[in-house]
N, C-alpha and C. Protein backbone atom coordinates (compact mmCIF):
# COMPACT_ATOMS: atom_id res chain seq x y z
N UNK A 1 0.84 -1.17 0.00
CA UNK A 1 0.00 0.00 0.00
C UNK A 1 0.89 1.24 0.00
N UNK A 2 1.01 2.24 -0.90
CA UNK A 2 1.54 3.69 -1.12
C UNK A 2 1.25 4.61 0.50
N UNK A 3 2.40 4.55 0.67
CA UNK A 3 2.02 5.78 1.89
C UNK A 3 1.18 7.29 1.75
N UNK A 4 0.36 7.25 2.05
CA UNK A 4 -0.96 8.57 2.21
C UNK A 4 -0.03 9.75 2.24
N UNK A 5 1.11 9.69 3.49
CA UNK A 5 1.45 11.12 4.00
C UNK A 5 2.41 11.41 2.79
N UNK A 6 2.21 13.47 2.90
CA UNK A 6 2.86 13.55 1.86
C UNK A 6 4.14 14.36 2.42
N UNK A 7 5.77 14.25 2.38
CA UNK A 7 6.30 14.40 2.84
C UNK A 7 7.45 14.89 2.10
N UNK A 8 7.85 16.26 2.80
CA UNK A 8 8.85 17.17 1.28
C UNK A 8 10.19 16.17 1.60
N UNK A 9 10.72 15.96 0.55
CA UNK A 9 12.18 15.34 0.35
C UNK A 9 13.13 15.87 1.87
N UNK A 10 13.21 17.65 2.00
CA UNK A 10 14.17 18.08 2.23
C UNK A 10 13.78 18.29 3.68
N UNK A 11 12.86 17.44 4.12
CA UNK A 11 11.86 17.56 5.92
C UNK A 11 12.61 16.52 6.32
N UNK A 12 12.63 16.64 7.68
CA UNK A 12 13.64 15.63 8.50
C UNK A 12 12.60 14.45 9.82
N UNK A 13 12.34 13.23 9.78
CA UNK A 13 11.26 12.63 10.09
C UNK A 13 11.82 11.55 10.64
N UNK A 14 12.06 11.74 12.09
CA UNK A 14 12.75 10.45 12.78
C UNK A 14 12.39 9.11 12.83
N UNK A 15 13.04 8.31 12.48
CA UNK A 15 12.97 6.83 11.97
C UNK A 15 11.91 6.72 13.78
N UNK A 16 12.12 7.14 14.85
CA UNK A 16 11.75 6.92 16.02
C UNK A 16 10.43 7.60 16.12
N UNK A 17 9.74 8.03 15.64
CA UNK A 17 8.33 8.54 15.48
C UNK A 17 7.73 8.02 15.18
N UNK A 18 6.23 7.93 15.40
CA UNK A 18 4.81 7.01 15.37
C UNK A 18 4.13 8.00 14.39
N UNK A 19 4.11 7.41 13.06
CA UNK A 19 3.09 8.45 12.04
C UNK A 19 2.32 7.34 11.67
N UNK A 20 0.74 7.62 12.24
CA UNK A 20 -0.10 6.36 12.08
C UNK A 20 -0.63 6.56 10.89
N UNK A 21 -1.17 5.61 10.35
CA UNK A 21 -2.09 5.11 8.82
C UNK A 21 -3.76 5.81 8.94
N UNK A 22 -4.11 6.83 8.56
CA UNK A 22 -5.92 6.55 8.94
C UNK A 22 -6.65 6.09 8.27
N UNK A 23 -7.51 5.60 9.08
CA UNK A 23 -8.51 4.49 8.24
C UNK A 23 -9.68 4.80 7.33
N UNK A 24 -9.52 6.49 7.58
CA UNK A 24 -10.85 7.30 6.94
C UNK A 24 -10.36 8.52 5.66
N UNK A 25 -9.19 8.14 5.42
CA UNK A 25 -8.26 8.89 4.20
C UNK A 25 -7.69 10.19 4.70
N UNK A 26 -7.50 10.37 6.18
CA UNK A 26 -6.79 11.86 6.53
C UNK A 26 -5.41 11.74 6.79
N UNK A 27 -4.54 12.44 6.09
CA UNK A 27 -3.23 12.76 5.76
C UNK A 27 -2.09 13.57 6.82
N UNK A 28 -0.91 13.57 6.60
CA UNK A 28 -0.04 14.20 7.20
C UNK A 28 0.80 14.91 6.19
N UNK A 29 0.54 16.07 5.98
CA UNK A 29 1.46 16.82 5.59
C UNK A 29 2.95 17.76 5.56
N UNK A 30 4.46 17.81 5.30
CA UNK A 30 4.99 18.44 6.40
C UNK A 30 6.22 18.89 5.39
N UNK A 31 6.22 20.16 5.27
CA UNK A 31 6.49 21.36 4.54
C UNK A 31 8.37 21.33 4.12
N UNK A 32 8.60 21.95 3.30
CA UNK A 32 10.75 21.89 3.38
C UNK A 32 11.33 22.35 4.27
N UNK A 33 11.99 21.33 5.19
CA UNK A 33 13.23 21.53 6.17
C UNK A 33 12.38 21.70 7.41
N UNK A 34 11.19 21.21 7.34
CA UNK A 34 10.71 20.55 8.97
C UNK A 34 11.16 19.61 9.02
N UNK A 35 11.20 19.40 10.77
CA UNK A 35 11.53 18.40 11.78
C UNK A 35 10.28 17.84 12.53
N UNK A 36 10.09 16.65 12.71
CA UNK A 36 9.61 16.09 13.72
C UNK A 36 10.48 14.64 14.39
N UNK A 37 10.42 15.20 15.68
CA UNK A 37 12.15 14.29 16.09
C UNK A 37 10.91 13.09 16.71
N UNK A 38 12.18 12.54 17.65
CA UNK A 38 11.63 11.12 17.85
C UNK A 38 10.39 11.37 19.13
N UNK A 39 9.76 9.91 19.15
CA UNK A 39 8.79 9.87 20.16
C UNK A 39 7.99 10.65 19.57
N UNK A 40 7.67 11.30 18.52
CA UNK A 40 6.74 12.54 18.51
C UNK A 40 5.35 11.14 17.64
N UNK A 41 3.72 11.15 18.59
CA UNK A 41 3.09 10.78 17.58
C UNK A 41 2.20 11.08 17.37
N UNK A 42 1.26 11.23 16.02
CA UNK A 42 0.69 11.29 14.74
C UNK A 42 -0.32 9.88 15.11
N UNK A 43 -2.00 10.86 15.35
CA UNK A 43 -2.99 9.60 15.82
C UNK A 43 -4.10 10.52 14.98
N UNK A 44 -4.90 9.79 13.58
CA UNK A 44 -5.63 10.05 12.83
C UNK A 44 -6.96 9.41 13.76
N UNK A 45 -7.45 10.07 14.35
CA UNK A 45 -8.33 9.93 15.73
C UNK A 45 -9.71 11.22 15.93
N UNK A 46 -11.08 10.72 16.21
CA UNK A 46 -11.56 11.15 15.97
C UNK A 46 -12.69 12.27 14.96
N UNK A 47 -12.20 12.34 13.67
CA UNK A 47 -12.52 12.73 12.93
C UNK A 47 -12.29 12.70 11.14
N UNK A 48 -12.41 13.59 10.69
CA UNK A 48 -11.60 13.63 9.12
C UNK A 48 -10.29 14.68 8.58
N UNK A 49 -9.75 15.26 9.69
CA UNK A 49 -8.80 16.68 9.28
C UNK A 49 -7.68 15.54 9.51
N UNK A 50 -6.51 16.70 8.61
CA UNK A 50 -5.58 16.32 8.28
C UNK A 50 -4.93 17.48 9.79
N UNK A 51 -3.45 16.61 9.17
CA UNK A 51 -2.20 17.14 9.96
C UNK A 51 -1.05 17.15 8.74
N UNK A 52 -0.93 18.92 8.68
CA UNK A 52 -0.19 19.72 8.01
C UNK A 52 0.84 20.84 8.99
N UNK A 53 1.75 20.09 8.80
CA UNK A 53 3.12 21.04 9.12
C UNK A 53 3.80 21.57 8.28
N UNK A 54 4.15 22.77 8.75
CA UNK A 54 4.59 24.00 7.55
C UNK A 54 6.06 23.71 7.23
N UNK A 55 6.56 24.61 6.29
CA UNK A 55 8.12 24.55 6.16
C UNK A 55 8.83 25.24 7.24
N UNK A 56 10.55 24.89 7.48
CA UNK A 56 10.59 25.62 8.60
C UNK A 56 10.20 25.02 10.12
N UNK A 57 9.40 24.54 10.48
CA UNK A 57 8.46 24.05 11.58
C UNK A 57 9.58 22.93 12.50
N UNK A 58 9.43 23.03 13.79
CA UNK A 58 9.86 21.74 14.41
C UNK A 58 8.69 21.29 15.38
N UNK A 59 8.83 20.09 15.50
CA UNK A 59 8.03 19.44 16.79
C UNK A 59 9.22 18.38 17.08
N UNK A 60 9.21 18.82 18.66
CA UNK A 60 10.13 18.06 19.69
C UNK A 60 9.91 16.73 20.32
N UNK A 61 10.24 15.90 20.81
CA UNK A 61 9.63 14.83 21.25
C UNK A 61 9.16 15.12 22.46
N UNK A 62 8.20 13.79 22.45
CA UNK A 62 7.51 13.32 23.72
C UNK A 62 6.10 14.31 23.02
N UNK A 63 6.09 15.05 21.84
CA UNK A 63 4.24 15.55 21.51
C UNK A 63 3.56 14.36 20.85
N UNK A 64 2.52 14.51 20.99
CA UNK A 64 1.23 13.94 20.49
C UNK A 64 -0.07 14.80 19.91
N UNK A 65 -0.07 14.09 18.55
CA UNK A 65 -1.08 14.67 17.97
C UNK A 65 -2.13 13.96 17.32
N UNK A 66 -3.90 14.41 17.88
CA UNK A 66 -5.00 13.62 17.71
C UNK A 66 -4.82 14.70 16.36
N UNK A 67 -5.34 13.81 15.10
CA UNK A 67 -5.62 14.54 14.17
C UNK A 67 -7.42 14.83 14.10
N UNK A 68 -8.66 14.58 14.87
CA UNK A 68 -9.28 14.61 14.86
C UNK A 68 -10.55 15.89 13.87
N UNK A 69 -10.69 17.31 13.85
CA UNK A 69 -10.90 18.21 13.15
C UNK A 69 -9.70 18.78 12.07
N UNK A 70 -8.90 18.43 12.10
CA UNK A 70 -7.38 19.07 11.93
C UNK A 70 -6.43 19.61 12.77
N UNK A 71 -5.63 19.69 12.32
CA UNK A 71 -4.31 20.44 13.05
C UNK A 71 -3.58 21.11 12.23
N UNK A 72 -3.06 22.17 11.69
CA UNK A 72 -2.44 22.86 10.36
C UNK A 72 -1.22 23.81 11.15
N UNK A 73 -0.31 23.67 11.39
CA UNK A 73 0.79 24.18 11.77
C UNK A 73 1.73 25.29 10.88
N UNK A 74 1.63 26.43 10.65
CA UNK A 74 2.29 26.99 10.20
C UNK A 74 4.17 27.17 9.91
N UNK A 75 4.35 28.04 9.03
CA UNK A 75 5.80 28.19 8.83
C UNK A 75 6.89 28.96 9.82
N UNK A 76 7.75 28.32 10.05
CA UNK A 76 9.02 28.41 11.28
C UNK A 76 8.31 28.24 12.86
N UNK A 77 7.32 27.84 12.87
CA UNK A 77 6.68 27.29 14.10
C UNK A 77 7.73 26.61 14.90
N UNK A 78 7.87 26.51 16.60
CA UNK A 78 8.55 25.72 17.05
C UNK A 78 8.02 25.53 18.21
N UNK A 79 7.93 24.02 18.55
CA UNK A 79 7.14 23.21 19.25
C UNK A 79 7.65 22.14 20.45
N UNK A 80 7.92 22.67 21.68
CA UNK A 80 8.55 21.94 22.62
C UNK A 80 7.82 21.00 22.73
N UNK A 81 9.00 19.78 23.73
CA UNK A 81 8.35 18.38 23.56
C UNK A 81 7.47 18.30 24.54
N UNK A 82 6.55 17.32 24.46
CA UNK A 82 5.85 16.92 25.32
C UNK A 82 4.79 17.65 25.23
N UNK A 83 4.20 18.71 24.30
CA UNK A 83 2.92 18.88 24.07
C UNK A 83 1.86 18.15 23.57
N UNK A 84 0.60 18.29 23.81
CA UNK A 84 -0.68 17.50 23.26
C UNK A 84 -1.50 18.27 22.45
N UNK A 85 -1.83 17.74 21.00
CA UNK A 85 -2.72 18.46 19.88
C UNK A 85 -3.93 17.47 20.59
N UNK A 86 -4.91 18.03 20.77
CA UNK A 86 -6.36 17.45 21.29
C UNK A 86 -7.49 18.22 20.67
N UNK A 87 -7.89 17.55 19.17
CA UNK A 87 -9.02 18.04 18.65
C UNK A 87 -9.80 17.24 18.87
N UNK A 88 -10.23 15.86 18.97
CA UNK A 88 -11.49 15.08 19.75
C UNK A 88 -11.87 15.63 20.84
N UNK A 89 -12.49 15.47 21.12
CA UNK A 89 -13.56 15.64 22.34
C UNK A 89 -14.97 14.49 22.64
N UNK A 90 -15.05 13.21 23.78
CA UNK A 90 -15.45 12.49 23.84
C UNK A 90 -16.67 13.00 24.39
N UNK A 91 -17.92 12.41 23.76
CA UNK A 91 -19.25 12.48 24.51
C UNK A 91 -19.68 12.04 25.75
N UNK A 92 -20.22 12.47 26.89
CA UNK A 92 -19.99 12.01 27.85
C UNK A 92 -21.58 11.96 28.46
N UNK A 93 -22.30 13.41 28.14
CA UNK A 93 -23.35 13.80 28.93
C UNK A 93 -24.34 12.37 29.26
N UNK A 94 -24.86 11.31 28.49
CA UNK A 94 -25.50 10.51 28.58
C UNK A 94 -24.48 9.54 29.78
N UNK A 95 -25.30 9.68 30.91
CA UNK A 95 -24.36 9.15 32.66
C UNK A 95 -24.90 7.15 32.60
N UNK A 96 -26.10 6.82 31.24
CA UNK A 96 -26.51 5.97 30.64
C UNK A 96 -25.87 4.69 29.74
N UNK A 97 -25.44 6.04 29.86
CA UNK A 97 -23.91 5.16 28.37
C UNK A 97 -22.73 5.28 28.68
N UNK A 98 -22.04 4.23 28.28
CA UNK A 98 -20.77 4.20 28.94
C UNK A 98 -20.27 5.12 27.78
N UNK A 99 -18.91 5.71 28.62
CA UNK A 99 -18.49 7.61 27.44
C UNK A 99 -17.48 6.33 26.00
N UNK A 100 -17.38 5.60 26.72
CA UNK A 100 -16.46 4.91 25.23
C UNK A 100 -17.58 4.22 24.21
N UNK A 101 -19.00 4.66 24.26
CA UNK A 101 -19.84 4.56 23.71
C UNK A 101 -20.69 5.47 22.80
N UNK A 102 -20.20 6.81 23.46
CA UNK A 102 -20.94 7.79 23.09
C UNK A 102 -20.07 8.50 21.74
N UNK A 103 -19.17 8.10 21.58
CA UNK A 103 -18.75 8.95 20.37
C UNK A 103 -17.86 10.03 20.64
N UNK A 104 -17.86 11.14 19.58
CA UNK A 104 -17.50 12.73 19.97
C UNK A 104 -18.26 13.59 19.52
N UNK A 105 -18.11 14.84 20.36
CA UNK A 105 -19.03 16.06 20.39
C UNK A 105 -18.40 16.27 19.16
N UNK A 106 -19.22 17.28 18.43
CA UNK A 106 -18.82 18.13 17.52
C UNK A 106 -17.81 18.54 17.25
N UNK A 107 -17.14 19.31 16.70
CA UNK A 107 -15.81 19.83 16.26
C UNK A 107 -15.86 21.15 16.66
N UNK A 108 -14.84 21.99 16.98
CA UNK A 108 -14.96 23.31 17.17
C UNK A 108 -13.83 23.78 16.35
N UNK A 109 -13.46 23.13 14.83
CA UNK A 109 -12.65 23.97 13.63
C UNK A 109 -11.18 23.36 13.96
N UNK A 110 -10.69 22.32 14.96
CA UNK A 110 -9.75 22.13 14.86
C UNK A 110 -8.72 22.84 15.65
N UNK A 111 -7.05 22.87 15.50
CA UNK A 111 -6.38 23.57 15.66
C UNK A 111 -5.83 24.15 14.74
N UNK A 112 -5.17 25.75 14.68
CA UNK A 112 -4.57 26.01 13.48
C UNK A 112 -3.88 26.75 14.08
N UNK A 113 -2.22 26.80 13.93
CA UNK A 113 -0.80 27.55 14.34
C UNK A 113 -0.42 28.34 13.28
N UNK A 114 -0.98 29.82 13.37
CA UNK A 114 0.27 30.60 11.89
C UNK A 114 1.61 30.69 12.08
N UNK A 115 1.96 31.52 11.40
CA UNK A 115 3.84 31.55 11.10
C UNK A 115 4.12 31.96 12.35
N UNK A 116 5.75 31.79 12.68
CA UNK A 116 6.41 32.03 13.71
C UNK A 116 5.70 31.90 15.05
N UNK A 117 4.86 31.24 15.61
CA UNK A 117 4.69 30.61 17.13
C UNK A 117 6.08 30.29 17.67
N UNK A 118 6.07 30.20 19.14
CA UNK A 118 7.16 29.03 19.73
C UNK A 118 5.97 28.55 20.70
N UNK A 119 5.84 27.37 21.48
CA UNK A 119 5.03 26.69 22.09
C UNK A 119 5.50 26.10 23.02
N UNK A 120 5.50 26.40 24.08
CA UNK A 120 6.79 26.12 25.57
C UNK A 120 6.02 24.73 25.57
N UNK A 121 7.50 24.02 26.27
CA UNK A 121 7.31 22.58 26.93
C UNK A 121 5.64 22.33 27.67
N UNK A 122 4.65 20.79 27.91
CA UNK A 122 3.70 20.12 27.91
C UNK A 122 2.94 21.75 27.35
N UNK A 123 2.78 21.68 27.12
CA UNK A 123 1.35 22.79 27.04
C UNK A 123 0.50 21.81 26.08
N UNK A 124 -0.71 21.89 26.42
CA UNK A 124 -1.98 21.64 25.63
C UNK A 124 -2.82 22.16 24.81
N UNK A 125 -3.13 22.19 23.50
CA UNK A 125 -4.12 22.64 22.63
C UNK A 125 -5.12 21.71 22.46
N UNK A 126 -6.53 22.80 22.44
CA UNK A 126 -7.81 22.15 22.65
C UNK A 126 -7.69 22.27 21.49
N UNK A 127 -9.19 21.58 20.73
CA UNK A 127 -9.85 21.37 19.73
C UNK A 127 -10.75 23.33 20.12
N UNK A 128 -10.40 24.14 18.64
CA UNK A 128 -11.02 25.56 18.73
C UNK A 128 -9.75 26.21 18.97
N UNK A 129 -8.36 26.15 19.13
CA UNK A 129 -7.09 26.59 19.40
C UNK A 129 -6.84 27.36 18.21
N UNK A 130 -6.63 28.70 18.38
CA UNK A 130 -6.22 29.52 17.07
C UNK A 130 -5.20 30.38 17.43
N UNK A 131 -3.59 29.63 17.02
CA UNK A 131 -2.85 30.78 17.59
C UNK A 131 -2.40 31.39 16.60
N UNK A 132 -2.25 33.22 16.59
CA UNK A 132 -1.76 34.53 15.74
C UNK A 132 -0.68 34.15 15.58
N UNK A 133 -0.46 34.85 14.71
CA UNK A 133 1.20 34.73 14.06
C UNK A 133 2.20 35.27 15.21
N UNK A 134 3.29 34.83 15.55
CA UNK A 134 4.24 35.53 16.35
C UNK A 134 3.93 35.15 18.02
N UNK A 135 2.85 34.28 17.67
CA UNK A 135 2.49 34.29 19.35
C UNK A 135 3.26 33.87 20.16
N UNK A 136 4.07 33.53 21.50
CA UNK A 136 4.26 32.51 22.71
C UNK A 136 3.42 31.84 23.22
N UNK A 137 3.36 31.00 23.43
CA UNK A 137 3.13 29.89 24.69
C UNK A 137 3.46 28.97 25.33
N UNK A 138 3.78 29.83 26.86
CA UNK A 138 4.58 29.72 27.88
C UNK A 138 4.40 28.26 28.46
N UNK A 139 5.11 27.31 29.04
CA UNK A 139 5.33 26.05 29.23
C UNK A 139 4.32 25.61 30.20
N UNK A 140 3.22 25.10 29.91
CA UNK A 140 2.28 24.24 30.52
C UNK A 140 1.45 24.85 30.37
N UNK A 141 1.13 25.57 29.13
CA UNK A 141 -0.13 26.50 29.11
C UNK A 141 -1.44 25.75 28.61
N UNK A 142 -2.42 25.86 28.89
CA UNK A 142 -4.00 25.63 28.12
C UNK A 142 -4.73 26.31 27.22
N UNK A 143 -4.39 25.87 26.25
CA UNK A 143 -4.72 26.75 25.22
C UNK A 143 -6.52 26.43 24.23
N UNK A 144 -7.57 26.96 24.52
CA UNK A 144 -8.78 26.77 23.76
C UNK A 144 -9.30 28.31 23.28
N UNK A 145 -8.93 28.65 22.11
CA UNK A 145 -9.96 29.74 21.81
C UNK A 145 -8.57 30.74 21.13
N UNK A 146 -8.68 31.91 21.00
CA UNK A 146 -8.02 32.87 19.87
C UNK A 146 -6.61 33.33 21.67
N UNK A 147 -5.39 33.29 20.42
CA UNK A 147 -4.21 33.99 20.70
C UNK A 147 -3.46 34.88 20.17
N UNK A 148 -3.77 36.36 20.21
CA UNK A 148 -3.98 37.22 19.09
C UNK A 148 -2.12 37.09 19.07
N UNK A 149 -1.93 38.03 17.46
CA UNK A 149 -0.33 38.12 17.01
C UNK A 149 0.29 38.68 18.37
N UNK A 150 1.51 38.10 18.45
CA UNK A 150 2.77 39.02 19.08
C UNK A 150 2.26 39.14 20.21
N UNK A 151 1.13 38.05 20.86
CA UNK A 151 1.09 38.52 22.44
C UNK A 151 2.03 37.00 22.85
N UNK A 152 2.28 37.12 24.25
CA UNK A 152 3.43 35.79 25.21
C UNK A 152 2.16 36.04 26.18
N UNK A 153 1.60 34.40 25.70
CA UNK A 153 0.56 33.71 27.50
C UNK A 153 0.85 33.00 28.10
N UNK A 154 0.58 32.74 29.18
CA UNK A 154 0.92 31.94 30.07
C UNK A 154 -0.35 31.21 31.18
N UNK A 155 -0.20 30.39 31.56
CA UNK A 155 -0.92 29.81 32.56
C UNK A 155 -2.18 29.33 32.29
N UNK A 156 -3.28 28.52 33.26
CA UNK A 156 -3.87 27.75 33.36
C UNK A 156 -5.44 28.64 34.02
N UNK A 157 -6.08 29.29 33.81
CA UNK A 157 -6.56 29.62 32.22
C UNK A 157 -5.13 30.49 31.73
N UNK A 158 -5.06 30.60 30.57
CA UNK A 158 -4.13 31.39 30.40
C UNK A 158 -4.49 32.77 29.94
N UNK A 159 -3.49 33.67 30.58
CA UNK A 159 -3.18 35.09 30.03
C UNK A 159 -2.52 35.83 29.41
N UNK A 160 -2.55 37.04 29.11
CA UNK A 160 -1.55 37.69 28.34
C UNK A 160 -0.48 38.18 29.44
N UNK A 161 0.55 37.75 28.96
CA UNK A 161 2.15 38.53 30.16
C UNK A 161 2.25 39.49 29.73
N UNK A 162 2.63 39.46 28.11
CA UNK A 162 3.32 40.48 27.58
C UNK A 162 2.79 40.48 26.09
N UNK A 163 3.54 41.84 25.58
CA UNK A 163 3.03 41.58 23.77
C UNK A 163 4.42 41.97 23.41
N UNK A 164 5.11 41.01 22.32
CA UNK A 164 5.95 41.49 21.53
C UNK A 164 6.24 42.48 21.00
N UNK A 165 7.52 42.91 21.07
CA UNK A 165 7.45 44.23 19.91
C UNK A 165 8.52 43.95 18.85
N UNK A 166 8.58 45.07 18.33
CA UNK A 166 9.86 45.51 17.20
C UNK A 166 10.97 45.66 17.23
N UNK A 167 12.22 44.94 16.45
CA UNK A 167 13.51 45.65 17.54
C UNK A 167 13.65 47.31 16.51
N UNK A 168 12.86 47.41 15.65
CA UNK A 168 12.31 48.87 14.98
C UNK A 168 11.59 49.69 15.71
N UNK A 169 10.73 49.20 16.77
CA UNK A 169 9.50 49.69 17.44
C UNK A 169 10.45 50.53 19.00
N UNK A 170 11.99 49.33 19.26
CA UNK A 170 12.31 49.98 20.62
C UNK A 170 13.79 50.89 19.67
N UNK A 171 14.03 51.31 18.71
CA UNK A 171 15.10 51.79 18.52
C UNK A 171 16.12 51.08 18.29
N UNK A 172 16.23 49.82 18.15
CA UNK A 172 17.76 49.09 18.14
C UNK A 172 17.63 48.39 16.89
N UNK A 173 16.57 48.84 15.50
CA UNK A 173 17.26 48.10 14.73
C UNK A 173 18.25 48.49 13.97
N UNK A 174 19.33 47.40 12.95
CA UNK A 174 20.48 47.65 12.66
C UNK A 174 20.65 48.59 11.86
């Protein structure tokens, strides 16, 4: 059988990584001169979206990613290890049914990372995760819902610390 994922020549894809097969035709995509190092795995779970990593991009080990709504990772993204992509979401409300019965809730659009993120060590992305271009997120953060450009969050709910600037904006560029 032809491997599904489509994978640039010049991307770097550790023989030690779990990139699973899905059984419902959703793909892994992953852009020129990304990395995904070892331990990192790729679970076509819950839904029909793909998992697309940009050019540029790393993911570190020890992450895991449900491909469930999607996951679309933008260009020069960088991704400490031990984070979780979590676009499923298991049905639970029926206290009737056992929850490994019930399926999954709806989708809330997936995750989607634009250009230049960095993504501190475990942090978690929900399913509805939209981070701005340039964003941070600080190491063990919870991430569900919009992270506008050039802000650094942190914490559990998380907040804004700080917002990026310019090294034009403080006077020091070259």
């Amino acid at each position: 059988m032809a491997d599904p994922h489509q994978i640039d020549p010049t991307a770097t894809i550790s023989p030690l990584c779990d990139l699973e097969r899905s059984s419902r035709g959703s793909r892994l995509t992953v852009g020129p001169r990304a990395l995904i190092d070892a331990f990192v795995k790729v679970k076509f779970v819950g839904g029909l979206g793909d998992v697309a990593l940009g050019a540029d991009s790393h993911i570190n080990s020890g992450c895991v990613i449900y491909s469930g709504a999607g996951v679309t990772i933008g260009q020069g993204v960088r991704i400490a290890a031990n984070c979780t992509f979590a676009t499923p979401n298991h049905a639970y409300m029926d206290r009737d049914t056992p929850i490994r019965l019930q399926g999954f809730l709806p989708d809330r659009g997936g995750i989607v990372i634009e250009d230049d993120v960095w993504i501190g060590a475990n942090c978690v992305l929900l399913d509805g995760a939209l981070i701005r271009t340039g964003a941070v997120i600080a190491a063990g953060t919870v991430v569900r819902g919009e992270v506008l450009a050039w802000h650094v969050v942190g914490g559990n709910p998380w907040r804004t610390i700080k917002t990026r600037v310019s090294a034009r904006q403080e006077g020091n560029a070259p």
